[in-house]
C-alpha atoms as a PDB file:
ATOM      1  CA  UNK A   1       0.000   0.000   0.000  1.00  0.00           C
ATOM      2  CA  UNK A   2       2.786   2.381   1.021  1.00  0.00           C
ATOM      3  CA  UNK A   3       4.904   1.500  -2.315  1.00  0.00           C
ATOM      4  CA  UNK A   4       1.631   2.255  -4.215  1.00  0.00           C
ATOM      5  CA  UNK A   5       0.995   5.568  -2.646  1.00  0.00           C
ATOM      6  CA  UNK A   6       4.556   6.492  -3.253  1.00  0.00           C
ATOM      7  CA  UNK A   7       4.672   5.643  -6.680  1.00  0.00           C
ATOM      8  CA  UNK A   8       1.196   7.229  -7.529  1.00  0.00           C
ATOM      9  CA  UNK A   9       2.775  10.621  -5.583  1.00  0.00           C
ATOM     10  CA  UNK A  10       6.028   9.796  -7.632  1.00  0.00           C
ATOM     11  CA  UNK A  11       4.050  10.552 -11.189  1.00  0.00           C
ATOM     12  CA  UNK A  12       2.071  13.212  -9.914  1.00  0.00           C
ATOM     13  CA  UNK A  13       5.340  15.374  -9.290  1.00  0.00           C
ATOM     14  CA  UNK A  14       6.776  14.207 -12.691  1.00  0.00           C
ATOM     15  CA  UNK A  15       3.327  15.419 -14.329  1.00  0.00           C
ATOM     16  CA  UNK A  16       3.534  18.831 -12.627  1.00  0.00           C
ATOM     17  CA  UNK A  17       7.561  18.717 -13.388  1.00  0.00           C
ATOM     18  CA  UNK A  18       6.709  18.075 -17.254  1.00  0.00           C
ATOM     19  CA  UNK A  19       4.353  21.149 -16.814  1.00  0.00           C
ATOM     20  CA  UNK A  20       7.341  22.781 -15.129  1.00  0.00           C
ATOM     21  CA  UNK A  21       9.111  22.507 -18.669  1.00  0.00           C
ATOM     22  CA  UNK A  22       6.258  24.669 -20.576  1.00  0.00           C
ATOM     23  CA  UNK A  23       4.900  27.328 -17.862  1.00  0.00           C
ATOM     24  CA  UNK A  24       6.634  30.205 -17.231  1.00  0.00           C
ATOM     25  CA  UNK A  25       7.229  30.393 -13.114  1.00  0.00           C
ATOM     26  CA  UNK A  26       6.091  26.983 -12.171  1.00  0.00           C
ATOM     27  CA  UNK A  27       9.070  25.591 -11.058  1.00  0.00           C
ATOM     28  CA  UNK A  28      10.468  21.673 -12.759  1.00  0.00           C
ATOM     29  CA  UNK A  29      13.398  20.939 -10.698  1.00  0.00           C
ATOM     30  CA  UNK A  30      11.772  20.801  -7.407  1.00  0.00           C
ATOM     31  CA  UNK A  31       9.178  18.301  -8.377  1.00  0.00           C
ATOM     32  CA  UNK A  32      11.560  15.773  -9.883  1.00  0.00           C
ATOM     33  CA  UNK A  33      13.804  16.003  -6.840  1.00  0.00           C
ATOM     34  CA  UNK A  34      10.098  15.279  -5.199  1.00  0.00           C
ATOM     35  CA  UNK A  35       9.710  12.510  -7.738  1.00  0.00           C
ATOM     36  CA  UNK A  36      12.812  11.049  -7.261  1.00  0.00           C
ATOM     37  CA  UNK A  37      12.850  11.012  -3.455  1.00  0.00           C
ATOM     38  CA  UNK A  38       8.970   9.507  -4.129  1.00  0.00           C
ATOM     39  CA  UNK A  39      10.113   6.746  -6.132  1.00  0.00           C
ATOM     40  CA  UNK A  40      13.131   5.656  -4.093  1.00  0.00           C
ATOM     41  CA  UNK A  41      10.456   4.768  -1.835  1.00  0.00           C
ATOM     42  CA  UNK A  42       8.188   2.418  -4.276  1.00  0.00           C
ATOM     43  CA  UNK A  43      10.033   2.132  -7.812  1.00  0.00           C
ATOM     44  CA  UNK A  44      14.001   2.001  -7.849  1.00  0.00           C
ATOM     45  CA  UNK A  45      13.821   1.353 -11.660  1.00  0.00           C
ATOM     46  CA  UNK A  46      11.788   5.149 -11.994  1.00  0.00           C
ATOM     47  CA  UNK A  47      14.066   6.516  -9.763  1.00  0.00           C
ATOM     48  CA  UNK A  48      17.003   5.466 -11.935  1.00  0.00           C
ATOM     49  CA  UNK A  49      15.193   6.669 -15.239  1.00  0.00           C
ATOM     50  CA  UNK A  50      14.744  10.208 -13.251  1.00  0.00           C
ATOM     51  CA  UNK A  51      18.357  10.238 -12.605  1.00  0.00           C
ATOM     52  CA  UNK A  52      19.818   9.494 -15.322  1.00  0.00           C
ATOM     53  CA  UNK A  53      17.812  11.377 -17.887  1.00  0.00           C
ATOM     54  CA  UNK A  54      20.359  13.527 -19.708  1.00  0.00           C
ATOM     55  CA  UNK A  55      17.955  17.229 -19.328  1.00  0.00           C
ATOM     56  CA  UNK A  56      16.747  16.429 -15.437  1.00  0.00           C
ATOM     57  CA  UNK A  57      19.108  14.127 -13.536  1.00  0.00           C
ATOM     58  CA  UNK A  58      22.205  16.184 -13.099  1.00  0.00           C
ATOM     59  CA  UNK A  59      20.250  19.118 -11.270  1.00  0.00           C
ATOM     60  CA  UNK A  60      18.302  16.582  -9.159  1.00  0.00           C
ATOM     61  CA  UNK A  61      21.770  15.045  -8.483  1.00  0.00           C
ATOM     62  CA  UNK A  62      23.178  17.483  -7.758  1.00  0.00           C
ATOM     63  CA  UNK A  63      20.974  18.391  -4.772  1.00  0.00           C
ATOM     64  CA  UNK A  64      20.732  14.935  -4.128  1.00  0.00           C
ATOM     65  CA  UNK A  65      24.572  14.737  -3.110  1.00  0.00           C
ATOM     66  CA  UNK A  66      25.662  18.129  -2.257  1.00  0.00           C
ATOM     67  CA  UNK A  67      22.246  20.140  -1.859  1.00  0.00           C
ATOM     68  CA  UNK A  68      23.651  22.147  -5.003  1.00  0.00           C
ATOM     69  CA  UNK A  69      21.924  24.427  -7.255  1.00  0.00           C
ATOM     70  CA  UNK A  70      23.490  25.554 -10.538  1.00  0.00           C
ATOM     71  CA  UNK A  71      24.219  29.287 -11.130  1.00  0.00           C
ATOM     72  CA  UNK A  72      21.943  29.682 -14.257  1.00  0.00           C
ATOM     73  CA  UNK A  73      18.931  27.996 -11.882  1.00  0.00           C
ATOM     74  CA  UNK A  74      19.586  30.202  -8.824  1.00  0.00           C
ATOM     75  CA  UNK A  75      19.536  33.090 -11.484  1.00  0.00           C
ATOM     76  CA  UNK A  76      16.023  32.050 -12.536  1.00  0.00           C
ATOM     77  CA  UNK A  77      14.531  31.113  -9.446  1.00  0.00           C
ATOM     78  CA  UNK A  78      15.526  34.403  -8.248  1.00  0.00           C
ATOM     79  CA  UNK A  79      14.368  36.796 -11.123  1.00  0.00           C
ATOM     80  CA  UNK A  80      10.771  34.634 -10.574  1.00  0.00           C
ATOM     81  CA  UNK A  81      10.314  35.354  -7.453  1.00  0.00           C
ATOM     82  CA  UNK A  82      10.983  39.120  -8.294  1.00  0.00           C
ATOM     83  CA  UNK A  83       8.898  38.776 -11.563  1.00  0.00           C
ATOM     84  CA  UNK A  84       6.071  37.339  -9.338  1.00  0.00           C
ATOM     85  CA  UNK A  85       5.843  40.387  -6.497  1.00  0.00           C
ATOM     86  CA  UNK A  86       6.353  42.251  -9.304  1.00  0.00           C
ATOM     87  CA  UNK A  87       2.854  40.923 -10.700  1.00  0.00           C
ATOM     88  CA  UNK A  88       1.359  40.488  -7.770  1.00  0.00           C
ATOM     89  CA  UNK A  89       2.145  43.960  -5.974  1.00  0.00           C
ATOM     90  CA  UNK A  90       0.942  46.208  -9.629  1.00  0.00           C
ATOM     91  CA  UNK A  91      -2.117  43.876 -10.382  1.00  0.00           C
ATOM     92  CA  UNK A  92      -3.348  42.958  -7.166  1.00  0.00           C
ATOM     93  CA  UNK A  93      -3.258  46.706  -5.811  1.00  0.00           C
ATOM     94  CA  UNK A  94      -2.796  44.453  -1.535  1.00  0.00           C
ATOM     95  CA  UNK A  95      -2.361  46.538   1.500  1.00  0.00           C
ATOM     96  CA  UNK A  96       1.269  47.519   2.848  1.00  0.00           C
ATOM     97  CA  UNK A  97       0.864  44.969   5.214  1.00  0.00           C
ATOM     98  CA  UNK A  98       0.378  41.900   3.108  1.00  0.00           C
ATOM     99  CA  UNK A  99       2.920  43.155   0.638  1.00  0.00           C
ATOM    100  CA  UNK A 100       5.280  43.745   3.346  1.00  0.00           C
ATOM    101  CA  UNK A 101       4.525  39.724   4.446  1.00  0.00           C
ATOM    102  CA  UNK A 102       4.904  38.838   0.855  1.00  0.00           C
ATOM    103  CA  UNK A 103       8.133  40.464   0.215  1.00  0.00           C
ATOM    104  CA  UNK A 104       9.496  38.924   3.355  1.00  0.00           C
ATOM    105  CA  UNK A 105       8.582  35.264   2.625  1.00  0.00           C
ATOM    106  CA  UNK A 106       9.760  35.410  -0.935  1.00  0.00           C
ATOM    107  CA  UNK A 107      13.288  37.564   0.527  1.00  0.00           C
ATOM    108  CA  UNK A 108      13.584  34.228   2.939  1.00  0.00           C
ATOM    109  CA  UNK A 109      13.500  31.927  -0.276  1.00  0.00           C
ATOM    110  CA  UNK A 110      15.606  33.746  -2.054  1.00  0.00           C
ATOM    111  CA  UNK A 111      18.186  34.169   0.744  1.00  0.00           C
ATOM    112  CA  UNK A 112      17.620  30.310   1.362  1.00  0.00           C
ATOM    113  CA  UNK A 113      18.453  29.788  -2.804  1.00  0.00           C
ATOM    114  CA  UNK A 114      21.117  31.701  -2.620  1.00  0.00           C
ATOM    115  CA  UNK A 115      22.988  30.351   0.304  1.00  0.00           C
ATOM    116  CA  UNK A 116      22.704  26.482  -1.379  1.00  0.00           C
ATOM    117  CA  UNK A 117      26.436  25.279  -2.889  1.00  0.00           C
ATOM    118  CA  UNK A 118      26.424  26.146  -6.278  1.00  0.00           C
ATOM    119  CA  UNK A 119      26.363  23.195  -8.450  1.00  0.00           C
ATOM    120  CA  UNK A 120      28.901  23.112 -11.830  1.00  0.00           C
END
């Protein structure tokens, strides 16, 4: 049962990863790392295909082994979560307070993305 749920929880992250690769802002990496970590749980043979695909399994390897992001992802990840305050703050028109929480949260993630060991 557990190895079903796992692998089930494994292919939704590598649906929403594949969705990743066409979306503007919706982040890919993270939900193959997800996928990866879900299927090392119920499907070793998925698991290898994740990390060994040629486009996705050196960045989820890379975090796998050294918590490493690459300088071209922290680069993105960064710029979207500007872009998307950027949106939010002009079309949403929220009170100082909320943007103020906003701007914190996404300053913490950024900070967090930042500090990681950059990957080669």
């Amino acid at each position: 049962m557990t190895r079903t749920f796992f692998a089930l929880l494994g292919w939704v992250f590598v649906g929403i990863g594949f969705v990743g690769i066409f979306v503007p802002l919706l982040p890919t990496t993270i939900f193959f790392i997800l996928a990866a970590s879900c299927f090392a749980r119920s499907s070793p043979k998925f698991e290898t295909w994740i990390l060994s695909h040629p486009r996705i399994g050196p960045p989820v390897r890379a975090w796998r082994d050294h918590g490493a992001i690459s300088r071209s992802a922290k680069l993105l990840a960064v710029s979207g979560m500007l872009g998307g305050f950027m949106i939010f703050y002009f079309s949403a028109t929220p009170s100082l307070a909320l943007s103020v929480l906003v701007a914190a949260v996404l300053c913490a993630c950024a900070i967090y993305v930042i500090s990681r060991p950059t990957a080669a």
